[in-house]
Structures are given as structure tokens and as C-alpha cells.
PDB file of N, CA and C in Angstrom:
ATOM      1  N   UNK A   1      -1.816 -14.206  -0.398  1.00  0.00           N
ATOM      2  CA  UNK A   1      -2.468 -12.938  -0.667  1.00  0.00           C
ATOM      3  C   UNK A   1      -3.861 -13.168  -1.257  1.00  0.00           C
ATOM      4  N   UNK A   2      -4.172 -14.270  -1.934  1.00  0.00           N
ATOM      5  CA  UNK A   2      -5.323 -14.812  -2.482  1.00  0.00           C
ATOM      6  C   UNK A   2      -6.583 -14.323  -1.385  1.00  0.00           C
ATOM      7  N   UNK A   3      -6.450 -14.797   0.436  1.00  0.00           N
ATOM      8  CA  UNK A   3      -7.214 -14.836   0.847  1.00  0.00           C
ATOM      9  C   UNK A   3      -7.653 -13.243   1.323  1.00  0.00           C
ATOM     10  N   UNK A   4      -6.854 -12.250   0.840  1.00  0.00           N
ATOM     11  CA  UNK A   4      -6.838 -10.825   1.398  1.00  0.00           C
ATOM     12  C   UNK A   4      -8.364 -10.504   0.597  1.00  0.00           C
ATOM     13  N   UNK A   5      -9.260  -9.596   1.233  1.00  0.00           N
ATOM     14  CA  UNK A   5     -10.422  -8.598   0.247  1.00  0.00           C
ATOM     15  C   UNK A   5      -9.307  -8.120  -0.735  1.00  0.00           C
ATOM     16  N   UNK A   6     -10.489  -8.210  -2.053  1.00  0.00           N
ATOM     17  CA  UNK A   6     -10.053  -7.594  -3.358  1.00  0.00           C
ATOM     18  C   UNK A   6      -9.370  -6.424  -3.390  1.00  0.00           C
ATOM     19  N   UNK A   7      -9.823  -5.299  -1.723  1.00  0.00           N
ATOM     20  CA  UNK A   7      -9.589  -3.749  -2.221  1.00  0.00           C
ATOM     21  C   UNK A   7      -8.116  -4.230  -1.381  1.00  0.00           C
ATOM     22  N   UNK A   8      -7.869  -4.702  -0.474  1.00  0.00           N
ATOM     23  CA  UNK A   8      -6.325  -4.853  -0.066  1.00  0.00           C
ATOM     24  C   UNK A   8      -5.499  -5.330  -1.293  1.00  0.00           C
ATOM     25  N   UNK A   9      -5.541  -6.573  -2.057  1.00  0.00           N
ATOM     26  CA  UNK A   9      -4.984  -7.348  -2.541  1.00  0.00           C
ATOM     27  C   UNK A   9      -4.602  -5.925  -3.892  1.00  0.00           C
ATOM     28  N   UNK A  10      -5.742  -5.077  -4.052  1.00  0.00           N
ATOM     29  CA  UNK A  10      -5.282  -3.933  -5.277  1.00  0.00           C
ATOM     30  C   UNK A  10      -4.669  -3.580  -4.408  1.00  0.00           C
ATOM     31  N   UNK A  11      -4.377  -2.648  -3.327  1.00  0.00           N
ATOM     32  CA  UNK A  11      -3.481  -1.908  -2.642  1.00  0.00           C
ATOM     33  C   UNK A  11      -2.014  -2.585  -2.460  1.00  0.00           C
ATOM     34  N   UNK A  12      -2.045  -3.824  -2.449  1.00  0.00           N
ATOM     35  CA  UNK A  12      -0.520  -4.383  -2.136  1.00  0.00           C
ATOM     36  C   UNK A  12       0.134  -4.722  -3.581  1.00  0.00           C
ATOM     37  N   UNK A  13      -0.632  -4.932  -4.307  1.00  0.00           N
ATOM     38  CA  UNK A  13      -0.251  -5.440  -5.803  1.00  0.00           C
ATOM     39  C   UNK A  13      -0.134  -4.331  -6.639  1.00  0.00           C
ATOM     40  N   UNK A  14      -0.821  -3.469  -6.281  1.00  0.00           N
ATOM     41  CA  UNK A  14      -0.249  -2.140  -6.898  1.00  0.00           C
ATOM     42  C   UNK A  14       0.967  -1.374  -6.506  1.00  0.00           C
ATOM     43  N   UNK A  15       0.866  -1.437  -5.362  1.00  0.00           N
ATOM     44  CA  UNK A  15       2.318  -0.843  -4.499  1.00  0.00           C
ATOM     45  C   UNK A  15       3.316  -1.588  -4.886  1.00  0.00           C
ATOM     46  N   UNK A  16       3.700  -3.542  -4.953  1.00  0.00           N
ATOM     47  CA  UNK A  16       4.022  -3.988  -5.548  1.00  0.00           C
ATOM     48  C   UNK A  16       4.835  -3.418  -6.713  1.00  0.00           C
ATOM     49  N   UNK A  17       3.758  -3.484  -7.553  1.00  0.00           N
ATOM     50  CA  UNK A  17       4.609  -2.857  -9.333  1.00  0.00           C
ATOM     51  C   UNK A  17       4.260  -1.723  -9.324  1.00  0.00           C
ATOM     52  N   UNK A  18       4.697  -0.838  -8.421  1.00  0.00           N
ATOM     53  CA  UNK A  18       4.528   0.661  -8.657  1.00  0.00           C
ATOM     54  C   UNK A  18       3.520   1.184  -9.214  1.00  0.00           C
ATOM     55  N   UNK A  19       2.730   0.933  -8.743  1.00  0.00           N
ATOM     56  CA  UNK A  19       1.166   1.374  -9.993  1.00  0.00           C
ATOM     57  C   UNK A  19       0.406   2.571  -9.137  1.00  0.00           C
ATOM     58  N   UNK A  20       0.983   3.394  -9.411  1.00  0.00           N
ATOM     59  CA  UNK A  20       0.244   4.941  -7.904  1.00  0.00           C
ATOM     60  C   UNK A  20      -1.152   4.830  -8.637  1.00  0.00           C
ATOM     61  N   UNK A  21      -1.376   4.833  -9.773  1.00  0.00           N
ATOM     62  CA  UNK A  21      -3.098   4.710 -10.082  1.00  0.00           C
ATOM     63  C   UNK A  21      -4.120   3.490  -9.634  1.00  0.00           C
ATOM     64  N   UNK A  22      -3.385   2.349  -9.323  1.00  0.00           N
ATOM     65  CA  UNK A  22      -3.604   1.225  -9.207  1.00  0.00           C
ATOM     66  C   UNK A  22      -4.088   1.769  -7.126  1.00  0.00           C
ATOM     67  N   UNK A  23      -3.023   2.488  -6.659  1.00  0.00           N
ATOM     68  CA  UNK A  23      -3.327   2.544  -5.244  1.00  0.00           C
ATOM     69  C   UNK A  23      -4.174   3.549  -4.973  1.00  0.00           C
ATOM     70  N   UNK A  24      -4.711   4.351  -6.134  1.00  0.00           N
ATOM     71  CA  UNK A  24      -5.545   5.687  -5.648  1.00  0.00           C
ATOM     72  C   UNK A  24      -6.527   4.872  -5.993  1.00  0.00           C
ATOM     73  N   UNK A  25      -6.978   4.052  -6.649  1.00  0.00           N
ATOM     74  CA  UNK A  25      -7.912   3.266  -7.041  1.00  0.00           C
ATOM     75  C   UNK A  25      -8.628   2.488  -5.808  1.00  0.00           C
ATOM     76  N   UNK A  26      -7.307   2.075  -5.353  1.00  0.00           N
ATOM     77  CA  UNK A  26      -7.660   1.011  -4.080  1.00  0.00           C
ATOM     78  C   UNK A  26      -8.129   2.182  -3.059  1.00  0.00           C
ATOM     79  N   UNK A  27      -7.101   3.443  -2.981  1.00  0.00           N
ATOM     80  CA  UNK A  27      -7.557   4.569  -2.045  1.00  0.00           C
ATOM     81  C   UNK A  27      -9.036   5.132  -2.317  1.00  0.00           C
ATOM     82  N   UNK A  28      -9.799   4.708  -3.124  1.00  0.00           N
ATOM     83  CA  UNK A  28     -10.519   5.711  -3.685  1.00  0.00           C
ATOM     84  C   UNK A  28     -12.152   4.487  -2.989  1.00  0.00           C
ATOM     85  N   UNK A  29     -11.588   3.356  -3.181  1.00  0.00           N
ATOM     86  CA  UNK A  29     -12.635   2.435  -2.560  1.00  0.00           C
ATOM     87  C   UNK A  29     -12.420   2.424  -1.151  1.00  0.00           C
ATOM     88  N   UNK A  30     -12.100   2.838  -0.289  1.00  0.00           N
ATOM     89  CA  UNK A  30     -12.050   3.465   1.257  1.00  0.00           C
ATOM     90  C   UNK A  30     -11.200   2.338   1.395  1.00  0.00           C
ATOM     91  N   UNK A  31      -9.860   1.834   0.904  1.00  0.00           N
ATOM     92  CA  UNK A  31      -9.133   0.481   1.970  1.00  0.00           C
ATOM     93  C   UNK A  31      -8.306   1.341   2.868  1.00  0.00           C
ATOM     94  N   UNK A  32      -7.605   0.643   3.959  1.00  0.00           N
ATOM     95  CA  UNK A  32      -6.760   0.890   4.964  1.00  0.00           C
ATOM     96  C   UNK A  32      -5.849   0.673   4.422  1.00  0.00           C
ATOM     97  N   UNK A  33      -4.996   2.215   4.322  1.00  0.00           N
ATOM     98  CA  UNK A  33      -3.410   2.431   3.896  1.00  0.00           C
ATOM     99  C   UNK A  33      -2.476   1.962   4.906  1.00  0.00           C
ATOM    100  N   UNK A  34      -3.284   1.549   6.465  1.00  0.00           N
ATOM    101  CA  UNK A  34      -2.419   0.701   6.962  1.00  0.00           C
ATOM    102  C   UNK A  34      -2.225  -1.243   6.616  1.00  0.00           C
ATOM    103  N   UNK A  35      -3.227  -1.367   5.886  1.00  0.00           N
ATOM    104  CA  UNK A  35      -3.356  -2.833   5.141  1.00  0.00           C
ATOM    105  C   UNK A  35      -2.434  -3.786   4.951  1.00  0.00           C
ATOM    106  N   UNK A  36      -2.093  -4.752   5.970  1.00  0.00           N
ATOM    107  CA  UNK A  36      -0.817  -5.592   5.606  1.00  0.00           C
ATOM    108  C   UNK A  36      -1.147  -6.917   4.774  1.00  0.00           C
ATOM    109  N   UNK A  37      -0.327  -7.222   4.162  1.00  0.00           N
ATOM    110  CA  UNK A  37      -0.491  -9.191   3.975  1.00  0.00           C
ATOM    111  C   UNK A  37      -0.097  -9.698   5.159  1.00  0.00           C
ATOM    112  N   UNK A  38      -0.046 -11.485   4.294  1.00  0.00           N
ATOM    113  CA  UNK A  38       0.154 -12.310   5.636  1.00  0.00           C
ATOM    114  C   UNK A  38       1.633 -12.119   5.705  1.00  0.00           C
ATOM    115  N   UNK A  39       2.217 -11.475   5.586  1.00  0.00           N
ATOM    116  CA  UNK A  39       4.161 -11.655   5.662  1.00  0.00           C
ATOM    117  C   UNK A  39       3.998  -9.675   6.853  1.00  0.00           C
ATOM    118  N   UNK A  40       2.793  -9.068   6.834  1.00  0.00           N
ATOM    119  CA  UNK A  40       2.383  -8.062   7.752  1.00  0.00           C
ATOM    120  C   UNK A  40       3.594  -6.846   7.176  1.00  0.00           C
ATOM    121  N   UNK A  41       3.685  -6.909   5.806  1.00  0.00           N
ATOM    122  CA  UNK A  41       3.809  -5.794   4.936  1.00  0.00           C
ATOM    123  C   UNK A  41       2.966  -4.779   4.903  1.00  0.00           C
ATOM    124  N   UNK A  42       3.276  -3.759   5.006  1.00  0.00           N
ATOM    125  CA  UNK A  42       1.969  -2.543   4.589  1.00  0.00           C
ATOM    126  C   UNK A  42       2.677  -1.544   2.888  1.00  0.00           C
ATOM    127  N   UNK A  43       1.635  -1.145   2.419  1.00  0.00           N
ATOM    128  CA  UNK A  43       2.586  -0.800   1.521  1.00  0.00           C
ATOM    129  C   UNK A  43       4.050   0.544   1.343  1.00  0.00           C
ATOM    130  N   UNK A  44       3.776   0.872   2.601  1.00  0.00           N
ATOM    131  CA  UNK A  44       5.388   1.968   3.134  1.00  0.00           C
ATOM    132  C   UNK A  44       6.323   1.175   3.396  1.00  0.00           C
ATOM    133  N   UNK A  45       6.150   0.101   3.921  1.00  0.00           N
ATOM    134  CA  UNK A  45       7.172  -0.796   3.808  1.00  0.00           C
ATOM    135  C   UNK A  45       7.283  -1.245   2.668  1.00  0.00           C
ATOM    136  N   UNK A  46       6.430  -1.972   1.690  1.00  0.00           N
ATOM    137  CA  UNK A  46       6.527  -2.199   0.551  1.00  0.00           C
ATOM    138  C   UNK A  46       7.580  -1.397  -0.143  1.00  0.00           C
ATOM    139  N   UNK A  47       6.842  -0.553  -0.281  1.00  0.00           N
ATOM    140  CA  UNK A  47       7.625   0.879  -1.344  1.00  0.00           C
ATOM    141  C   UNK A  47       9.198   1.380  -0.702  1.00  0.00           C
ATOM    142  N   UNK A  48       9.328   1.041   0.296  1.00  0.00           N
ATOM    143  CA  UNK A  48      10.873   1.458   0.742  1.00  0.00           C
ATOM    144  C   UNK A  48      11.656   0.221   0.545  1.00  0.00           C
ATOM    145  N   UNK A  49      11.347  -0.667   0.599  1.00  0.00           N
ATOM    146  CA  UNK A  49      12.111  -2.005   0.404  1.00  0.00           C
ATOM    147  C   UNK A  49      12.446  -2.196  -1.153  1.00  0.00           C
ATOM    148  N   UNK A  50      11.174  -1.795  -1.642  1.00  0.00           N
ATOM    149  CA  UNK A  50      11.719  -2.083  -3.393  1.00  0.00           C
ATOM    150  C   UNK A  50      12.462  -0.794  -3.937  1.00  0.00           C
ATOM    151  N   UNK A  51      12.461   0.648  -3.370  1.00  0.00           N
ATOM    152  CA  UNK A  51      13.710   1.312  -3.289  1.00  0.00           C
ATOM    153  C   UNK A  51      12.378   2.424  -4.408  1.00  0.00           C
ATOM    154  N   UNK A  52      10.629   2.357  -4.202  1.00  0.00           N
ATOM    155  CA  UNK A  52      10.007   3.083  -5.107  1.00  0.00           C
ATOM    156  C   UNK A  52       9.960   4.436  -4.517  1.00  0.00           C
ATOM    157  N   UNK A  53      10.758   5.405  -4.369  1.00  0.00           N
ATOM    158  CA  UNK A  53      10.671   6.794  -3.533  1.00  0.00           C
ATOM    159  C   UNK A  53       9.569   7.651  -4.215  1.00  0.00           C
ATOM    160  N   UNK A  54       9.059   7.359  -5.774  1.00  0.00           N
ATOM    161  CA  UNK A  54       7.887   8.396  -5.636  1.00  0.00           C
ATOM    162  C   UNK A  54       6.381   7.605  -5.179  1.00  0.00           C
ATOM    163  N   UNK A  55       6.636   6.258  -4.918  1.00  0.00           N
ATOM    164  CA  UNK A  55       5.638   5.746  -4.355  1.00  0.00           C
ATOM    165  C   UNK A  55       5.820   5.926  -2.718  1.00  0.00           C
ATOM    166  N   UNK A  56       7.039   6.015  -2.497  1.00  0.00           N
ATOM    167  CA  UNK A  56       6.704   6.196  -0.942  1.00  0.00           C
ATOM    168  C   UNK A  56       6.182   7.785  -0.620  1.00  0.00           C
ATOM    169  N   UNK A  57       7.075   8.627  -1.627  1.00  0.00           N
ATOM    170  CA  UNK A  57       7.170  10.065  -1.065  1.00  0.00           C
ATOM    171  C   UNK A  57       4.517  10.372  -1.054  1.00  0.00           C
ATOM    172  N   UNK A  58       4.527   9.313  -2.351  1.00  0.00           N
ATOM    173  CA  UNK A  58       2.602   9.523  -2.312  1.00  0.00           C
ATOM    174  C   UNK A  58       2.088   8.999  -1.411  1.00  0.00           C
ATOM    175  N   UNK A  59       2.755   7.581  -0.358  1.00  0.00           N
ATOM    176  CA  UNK A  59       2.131   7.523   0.509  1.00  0.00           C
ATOM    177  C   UNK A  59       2.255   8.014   1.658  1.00  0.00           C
ATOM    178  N   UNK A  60       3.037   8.599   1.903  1.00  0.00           N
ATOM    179  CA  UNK A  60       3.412   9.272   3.263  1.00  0.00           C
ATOM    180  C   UNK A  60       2.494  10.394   3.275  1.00  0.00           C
ATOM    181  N   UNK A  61       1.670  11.190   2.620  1.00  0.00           N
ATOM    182  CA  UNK A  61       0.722  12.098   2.221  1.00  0.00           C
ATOM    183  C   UNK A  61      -0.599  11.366   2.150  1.00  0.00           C
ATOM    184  N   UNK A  62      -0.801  10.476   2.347  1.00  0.00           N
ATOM    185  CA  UNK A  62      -2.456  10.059   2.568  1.00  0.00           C
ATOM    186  C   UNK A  62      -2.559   9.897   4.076  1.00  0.00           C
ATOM    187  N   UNK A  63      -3.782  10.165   4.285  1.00  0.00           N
ATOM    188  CA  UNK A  63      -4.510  10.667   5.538  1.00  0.00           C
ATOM    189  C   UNK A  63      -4.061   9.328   6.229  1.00  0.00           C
ATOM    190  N   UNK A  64      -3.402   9.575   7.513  1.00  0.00           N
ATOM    191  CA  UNK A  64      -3.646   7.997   7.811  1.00  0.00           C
ATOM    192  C   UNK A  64      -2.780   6.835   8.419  1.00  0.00           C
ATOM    193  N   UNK A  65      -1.901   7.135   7.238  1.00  0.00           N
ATOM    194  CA  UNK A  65      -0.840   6.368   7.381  1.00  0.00           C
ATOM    195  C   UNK A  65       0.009   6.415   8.555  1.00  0.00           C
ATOM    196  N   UNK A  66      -0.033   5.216   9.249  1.00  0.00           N
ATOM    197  CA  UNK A  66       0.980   5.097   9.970  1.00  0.00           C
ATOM    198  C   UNK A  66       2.442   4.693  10.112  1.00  0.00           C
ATOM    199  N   UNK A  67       3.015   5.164  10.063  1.00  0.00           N
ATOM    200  CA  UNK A  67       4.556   5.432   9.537  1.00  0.00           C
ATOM    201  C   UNK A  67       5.391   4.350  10.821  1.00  0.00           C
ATOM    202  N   UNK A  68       4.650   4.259  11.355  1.00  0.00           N
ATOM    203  CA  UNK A  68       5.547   3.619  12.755  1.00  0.00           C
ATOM    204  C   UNK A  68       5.125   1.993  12.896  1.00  0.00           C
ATOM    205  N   UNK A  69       4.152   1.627  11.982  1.00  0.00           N
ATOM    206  CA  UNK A  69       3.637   0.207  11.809  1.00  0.00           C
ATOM    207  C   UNK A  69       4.835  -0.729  11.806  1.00  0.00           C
ATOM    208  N   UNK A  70       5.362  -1.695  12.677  1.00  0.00           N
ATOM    209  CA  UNK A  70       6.007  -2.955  12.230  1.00  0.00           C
ATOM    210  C   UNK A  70       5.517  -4.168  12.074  1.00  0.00           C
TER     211      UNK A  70
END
């Protein structure tokens, strides 16, 4: 994840530890809410895997998101 841009690496590391301020932050510097790492995580996958439903229910509401990404 080291080699990701700074504004991804906030978007996955925030989604990560649940940090919704941490991802409006990253949202707020224009990153792609479709943004994967190298394992091609995005953070809706993120957030459903670690079981964060008010982080998923905030990202499913940004412009964008593609819900169908594997």
C-alpha cells in the first residue's frame, strides 16, 4: 500500500479503521471511491468484509461508486 498516492492510501486506511472523517477527507481531495490496493480492494468491499454497515451504508451514497467492481 506504501506505493499507492497519499489520497488513495487515506481512502483505504481510513475505510480500514472505520474513520468516515478520514474518507470524506480523502473524498474531499477528489480521490476515486472506486480506488483499489494491490490485493484490488475498493473500500465497499473493504467495509462489507470487516462487517462496518455505517461505513458501507456512507459509501453507497457517494457519487460514483461502483457497486459491481470485482
Amino acid at each position: 500500500m506504501l506505493n499507492l498516492p497519499k489520497k488513495v492510501r487515506l481512502l483505504l486506511t481510513s475505510t480500514l479503521f472505520n474513520d468516515i472523517t478520514g474518507v470524506r477527507k480523502a473524498l474531499r481531495l477528489k480521490v476515486d471511491i472506486n480506488s483499489s490496493g494491490p490485493d484490488l480492494v475498493t473500500p465497499i468491499h473493504l467495509a462489507a468484509e470487516k462487517g462496518y454497515t455505517e461505513m458501507a451504508e456512507f459509501l453507497v451514497t457517494v457519487e460514483g461508486i461502483d457497486l459491481n467492481l470485482r
